[in-house]
Protein backbone atom coordinates (compact mmCIF):
# COMPACT_ATOMS: atom_id res chain seq x y z
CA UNK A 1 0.91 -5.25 -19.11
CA UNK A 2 2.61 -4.09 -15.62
CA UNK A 3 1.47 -0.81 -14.18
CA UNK A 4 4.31 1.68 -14.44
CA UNK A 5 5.50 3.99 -11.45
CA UNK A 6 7.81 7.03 -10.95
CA UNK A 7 9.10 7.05 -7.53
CA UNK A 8 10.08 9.92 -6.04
CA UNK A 9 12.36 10.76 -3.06
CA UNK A 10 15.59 12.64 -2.07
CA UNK A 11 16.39 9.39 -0.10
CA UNK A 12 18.34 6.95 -2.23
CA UNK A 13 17.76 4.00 0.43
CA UNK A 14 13.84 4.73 0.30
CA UNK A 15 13.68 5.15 -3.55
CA UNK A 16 14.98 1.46 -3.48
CA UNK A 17 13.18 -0.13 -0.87
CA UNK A 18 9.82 1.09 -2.85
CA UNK A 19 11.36 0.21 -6.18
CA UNK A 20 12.22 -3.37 -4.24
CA UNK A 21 8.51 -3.55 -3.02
CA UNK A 22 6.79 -2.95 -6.33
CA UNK A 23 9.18 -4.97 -8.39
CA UNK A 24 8.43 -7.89 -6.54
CA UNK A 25 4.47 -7.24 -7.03
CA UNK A 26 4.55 -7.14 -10.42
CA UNK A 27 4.88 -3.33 -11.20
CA UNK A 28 7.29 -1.68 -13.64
CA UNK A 29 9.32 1.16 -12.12
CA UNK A 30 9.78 3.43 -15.21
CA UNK A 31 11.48 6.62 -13.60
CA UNK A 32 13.01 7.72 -10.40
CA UNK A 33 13.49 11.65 -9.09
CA UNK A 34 14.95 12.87 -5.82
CA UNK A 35 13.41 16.29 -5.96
CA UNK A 36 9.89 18.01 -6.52
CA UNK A 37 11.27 19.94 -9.87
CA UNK A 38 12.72 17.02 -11.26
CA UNK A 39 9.50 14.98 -10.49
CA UNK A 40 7.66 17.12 -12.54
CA UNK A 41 9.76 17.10 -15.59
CA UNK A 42 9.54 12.87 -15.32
CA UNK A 43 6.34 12.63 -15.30
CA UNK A 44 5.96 14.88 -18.28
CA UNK A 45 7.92 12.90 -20.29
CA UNK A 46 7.58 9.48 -18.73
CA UNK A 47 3.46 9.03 -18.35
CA UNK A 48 3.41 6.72 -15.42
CA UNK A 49 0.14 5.30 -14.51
CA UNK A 50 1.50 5.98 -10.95
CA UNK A 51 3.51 8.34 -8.89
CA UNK A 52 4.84 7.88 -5.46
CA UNK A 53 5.56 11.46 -4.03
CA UNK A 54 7.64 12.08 -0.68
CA UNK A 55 6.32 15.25 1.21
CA UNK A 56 9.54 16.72 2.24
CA UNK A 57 12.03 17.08 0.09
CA UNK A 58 14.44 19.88 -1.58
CA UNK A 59 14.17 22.17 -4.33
CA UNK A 60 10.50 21.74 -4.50
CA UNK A 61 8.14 19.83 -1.69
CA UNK A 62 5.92 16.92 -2.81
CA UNK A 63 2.77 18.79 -2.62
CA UNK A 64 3.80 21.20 -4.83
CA UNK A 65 5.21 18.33 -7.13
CA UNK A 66 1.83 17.32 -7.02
CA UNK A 67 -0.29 20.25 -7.76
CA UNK A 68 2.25 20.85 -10.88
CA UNK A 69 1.73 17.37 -11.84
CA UNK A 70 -2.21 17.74 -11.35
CA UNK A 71 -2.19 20.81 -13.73
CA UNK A 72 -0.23 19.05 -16.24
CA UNK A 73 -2.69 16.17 -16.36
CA UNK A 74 -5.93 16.32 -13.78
CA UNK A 75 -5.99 12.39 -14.24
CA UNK A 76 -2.85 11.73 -12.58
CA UNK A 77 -2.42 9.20 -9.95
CA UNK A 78 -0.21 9.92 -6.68
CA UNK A 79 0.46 8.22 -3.44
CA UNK A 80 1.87 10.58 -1.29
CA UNK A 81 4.88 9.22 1.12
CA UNK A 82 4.91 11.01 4.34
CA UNK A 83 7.46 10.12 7.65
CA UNK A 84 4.92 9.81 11.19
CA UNK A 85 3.76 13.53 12.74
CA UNK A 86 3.28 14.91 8.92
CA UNK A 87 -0.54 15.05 9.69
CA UNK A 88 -1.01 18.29 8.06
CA UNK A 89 0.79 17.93 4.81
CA UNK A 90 -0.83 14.47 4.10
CA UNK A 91 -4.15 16.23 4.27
CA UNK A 92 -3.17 19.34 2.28
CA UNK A 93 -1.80 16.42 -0.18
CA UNK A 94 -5.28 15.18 -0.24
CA UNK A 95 -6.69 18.61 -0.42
CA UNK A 96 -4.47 18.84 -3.63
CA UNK A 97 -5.41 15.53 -5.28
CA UNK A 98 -3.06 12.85 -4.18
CA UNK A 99 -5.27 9.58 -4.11
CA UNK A 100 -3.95 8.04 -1.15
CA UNK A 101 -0.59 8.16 1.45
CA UNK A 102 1.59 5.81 2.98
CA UNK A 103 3.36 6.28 6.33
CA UNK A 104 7.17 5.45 6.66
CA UNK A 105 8.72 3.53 7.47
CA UNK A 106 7.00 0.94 4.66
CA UNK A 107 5.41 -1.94 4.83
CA UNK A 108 5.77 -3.34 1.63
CA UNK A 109 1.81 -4.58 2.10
CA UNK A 110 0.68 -1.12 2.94
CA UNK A 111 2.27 -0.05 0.15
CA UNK A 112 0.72 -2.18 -2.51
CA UNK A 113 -2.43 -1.87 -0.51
CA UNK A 114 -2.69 1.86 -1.38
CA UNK A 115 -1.04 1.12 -4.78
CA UNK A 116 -3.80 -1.04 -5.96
CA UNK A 117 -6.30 0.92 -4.59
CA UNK A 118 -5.70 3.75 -5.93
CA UNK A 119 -5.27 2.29 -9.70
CA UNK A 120 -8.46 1.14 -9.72
């Protein structure tokens, strides 16, 4: 069975190129949010084995996504998504339980590098 992923980014463009990336490697995109808040309330009722997280984003910022998602369930899985000079955030992301991050622009085999990684 295919490892299911929410995705989660305000950009529509980079929601699909990481949707395109992980459909082609044989994961199951289950769920897709463009905020923080409504991150939280899909992975509540979706259960992904994965969640990529943007940093920056409105309503709610990724990190705080993430430390919401952590209390929901402390097994949780995140890949944070960060854009270059977010050096800071990626390590508070850490500090806050996000397995691994990925630096934009993607490449798709850094992506599924990290992916992988962190599901095992």
């Amino acid at each position: 069975m295919a490892n299911t992923v929410l995705i989660v980014d305000d950009a529509a463009f980079m929601r699909m190129m990481i949707k395109d990336i992980l459909n082609k490697n044989g994961f199951e995109v289950v769920g897709e949010a463009q905020d923080g808040q409504q991150a939280v309330e899909k992975y509540e009722e979706l259960k992904p084995d994965l969640v990529t997280m943007d940093i920056t984003m409105p309503e709610k910022d990724g990190i705080t996504a993430l430390k919401e998602i952590k209390a929901i369930d402390p097994n949780a899985t995140v890949i944070m998504c960060s854009a270059m000079g977010q050096q800071a955030m990626v390590i508070d992301a850490i500090q806050a339980g996000a397995k691994d991050f990925v630096v934009k622009p993607f490449q798709a085999d850094r992506v599924i590098e990290a992916i992988t990684k962190a599901l095992d």
